[in-house]
Protein backbone atom coordinates (compact mmCIF):
# COMPACT_ATOMS: atom_id res chain seq x y z
CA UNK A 1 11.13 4.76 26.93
CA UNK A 2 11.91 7.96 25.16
CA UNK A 3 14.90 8.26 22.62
CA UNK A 4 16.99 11.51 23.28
CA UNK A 5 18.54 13.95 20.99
CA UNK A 6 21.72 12.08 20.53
CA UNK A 7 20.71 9.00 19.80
CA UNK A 8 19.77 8.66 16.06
CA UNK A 9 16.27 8.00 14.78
CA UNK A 10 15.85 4.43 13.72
CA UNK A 11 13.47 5.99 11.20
CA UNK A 12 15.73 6.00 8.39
CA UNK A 13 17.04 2.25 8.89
CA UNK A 14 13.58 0.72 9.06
CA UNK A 15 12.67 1.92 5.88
CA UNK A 16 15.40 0.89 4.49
CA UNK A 17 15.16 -3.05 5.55
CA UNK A 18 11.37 -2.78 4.38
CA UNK A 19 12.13 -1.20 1.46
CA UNK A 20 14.66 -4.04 0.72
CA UNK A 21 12.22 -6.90 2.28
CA UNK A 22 9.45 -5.60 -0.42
CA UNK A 23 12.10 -5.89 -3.12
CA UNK A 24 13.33 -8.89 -1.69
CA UNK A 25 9.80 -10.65 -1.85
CA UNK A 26 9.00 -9.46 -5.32
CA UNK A 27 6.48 -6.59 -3.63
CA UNK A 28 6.36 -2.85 -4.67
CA UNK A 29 7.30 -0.85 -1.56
CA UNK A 30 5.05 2.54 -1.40
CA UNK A 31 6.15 5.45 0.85
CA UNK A 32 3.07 7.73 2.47
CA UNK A 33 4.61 10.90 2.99
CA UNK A 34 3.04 13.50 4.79
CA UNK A 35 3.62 16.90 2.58
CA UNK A 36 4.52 20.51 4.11
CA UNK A 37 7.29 23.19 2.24
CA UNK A 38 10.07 20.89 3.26
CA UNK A 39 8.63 17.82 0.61
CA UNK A 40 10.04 18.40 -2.90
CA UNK A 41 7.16 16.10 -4.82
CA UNK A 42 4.56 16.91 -8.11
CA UNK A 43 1.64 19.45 -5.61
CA UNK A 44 -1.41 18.06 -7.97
CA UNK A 45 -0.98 14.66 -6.67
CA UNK A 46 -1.13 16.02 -3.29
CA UNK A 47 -4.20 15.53 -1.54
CA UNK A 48 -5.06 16.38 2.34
CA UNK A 49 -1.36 17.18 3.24
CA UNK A 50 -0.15 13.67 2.09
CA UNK A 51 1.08 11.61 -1.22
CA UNK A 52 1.86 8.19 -1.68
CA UNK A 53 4.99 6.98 -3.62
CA UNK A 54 5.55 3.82 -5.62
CA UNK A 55 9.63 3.69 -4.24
CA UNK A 56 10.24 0.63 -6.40
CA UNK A 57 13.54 0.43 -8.55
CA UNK A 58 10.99 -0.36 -11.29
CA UNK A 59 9.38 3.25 -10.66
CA UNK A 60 12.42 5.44 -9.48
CA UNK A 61 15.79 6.14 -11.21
CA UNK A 62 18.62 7.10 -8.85
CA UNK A 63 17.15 5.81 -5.81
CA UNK A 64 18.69 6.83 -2.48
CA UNK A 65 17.27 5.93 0.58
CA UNK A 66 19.62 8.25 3.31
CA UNK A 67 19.47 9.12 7.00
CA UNK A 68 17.94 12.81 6.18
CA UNK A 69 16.13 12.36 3.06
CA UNK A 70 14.44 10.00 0.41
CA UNK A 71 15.75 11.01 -2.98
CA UNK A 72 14.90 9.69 -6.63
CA UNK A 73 13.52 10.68 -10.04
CA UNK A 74 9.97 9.45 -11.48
CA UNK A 75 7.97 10.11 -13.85
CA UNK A 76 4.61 11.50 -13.09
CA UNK A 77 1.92 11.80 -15.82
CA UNK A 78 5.23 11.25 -18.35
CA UNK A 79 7.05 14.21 -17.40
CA UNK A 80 10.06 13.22 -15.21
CA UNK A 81 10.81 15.01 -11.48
CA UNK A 82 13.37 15.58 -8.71
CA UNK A 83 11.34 13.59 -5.54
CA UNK A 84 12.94 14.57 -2.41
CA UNK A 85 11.30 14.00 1.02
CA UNK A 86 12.87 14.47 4.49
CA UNK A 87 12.59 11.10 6.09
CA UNK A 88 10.97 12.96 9.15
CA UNK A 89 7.94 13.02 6.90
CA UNK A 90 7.44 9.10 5.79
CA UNK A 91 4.38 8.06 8.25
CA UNK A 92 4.65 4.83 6.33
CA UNK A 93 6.18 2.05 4.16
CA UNK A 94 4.15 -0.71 3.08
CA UNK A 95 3.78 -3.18 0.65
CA UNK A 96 1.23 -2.22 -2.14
CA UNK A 97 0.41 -6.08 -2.75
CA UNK A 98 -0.54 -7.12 0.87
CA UNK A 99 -0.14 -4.24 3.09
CA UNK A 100 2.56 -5.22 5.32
CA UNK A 101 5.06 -2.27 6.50
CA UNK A 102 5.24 -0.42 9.35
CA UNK A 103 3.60 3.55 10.04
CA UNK A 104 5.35 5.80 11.51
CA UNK A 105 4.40 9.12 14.24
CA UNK A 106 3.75 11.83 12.15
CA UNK A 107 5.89 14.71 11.98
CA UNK A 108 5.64 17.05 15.05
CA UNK A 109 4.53 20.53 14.42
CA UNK A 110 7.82 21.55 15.39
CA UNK A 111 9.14 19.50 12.07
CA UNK A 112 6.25 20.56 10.04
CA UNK A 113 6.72 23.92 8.06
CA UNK A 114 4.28 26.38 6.70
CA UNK A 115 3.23 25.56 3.10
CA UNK A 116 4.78 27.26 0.48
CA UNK A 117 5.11 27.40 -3.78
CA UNK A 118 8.85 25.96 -3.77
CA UNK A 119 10.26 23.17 -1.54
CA UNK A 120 13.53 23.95 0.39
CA UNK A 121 15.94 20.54 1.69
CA UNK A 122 16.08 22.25 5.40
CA UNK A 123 14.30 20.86 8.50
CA UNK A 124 14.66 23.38 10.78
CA UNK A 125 13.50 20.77 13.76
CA UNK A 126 14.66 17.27 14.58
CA UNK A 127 12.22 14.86 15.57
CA UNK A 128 11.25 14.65 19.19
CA UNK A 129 11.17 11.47 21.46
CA UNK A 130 8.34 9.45 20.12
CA UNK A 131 9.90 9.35 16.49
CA UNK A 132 11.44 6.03 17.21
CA UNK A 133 7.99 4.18 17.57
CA UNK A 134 6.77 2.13 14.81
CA UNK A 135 3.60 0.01 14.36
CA UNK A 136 3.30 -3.13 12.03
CA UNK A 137 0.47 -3.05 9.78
CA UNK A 138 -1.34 -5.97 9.51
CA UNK A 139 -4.56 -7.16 8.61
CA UNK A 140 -7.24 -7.42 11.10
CA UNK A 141 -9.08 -10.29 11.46
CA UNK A 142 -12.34 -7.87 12.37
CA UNK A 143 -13.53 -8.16 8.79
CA UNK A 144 -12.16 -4.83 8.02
CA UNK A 145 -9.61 -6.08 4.84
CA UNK A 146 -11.90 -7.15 1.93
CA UNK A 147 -9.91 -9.86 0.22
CA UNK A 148 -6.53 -11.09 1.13
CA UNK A 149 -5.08 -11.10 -2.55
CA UNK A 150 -7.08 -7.73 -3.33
CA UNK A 151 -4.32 -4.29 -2.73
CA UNK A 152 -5.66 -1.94 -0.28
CA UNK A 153 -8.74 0.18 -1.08
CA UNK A 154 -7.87 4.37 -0.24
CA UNK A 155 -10.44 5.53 3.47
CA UNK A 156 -12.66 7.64 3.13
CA UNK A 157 -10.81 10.90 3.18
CA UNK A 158 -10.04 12.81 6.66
CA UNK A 159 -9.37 9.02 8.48
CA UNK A 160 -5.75 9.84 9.15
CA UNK A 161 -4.76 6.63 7.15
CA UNK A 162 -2.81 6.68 4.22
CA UNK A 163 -4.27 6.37 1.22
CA UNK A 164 -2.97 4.13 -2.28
CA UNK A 165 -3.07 5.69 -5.57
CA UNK A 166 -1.65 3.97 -8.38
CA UNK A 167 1.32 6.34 -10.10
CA UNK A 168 2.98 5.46 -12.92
């Protein structure tokens, strides 16, 4: 099944009812973004294209969750910043205390743009057909999660997963 151009991307809505499940449940709801010229976010906590955000109302001030773009203030080594991230770019939104959320396709190249010093607000693509797919994550029962209270540990770098950092 593939979603054409005029329907909208259920992108947007899904990580807004996980966003307000993690709240609901008393769990801190982390965005992994994946960072090009379009992503207005602090560069030195980028690392291999992609950040991670702590999108709890504890850690954001003028939160807004919209169809285009995910918009807020934090602080980020105690100097506050303008956060503003095209929701094309969220690959996922999880919980930071067990994991749970959903990933997302990563942006097509067609969405991604060219790094550059400043961020601009313009996509100049829309997402193509497979945007509208989403995957759970959930723990395997392979062995691979260490222990089921413990948050989840950052890959090694260059898995493709996204990786937790702690910002506060």
């Amino acid at each position: 099944m593939s979603q054409d151009d005029s329907t909208p991307s259920t992108r947007p809505y899904l990580i807004r009812a996980l966003h307000e499940w993690c709240t609901d449940n008393g769990f801190a709801p982390y965005l992994a973004v994946q960072v090009d010229a379009s992503v207005q976010v602090p560069r030195e906590f980028v690392k291999n294209n992609e950040i991670v955000l702590n999108v709890s109302f504890d850690a954001t001030s003028g939160l807004k969750l919209g169809n285009d773009y995910v918009e807020f203030k934090a602080r980020f080594g105690g100097a506050p910043r303008d956060i503003i991230v095209p929701v094309t770019h969220v690959v996922a939104i999880y919980a930071r205390e067990n994991g749970q959320g959903m990933a997302f396709p990563p942006p097509s190249a067609a969405v991604l743009q060219a790094p550059a010093g400043t961020a601009s607000r313009s996509v100049d693509a829309a997402p193509t057909g497979d945007d509208g797919k989403a995957l759970q994550l959930v723990k395997g029962d392979d062995g691979a999660a260490a222990e089921d209270d413990a948050p989840p540990t950052p890959p090694p770098s260059g898995s493709g997963r996204p990786a937790l950092k702690r910002i506060k």
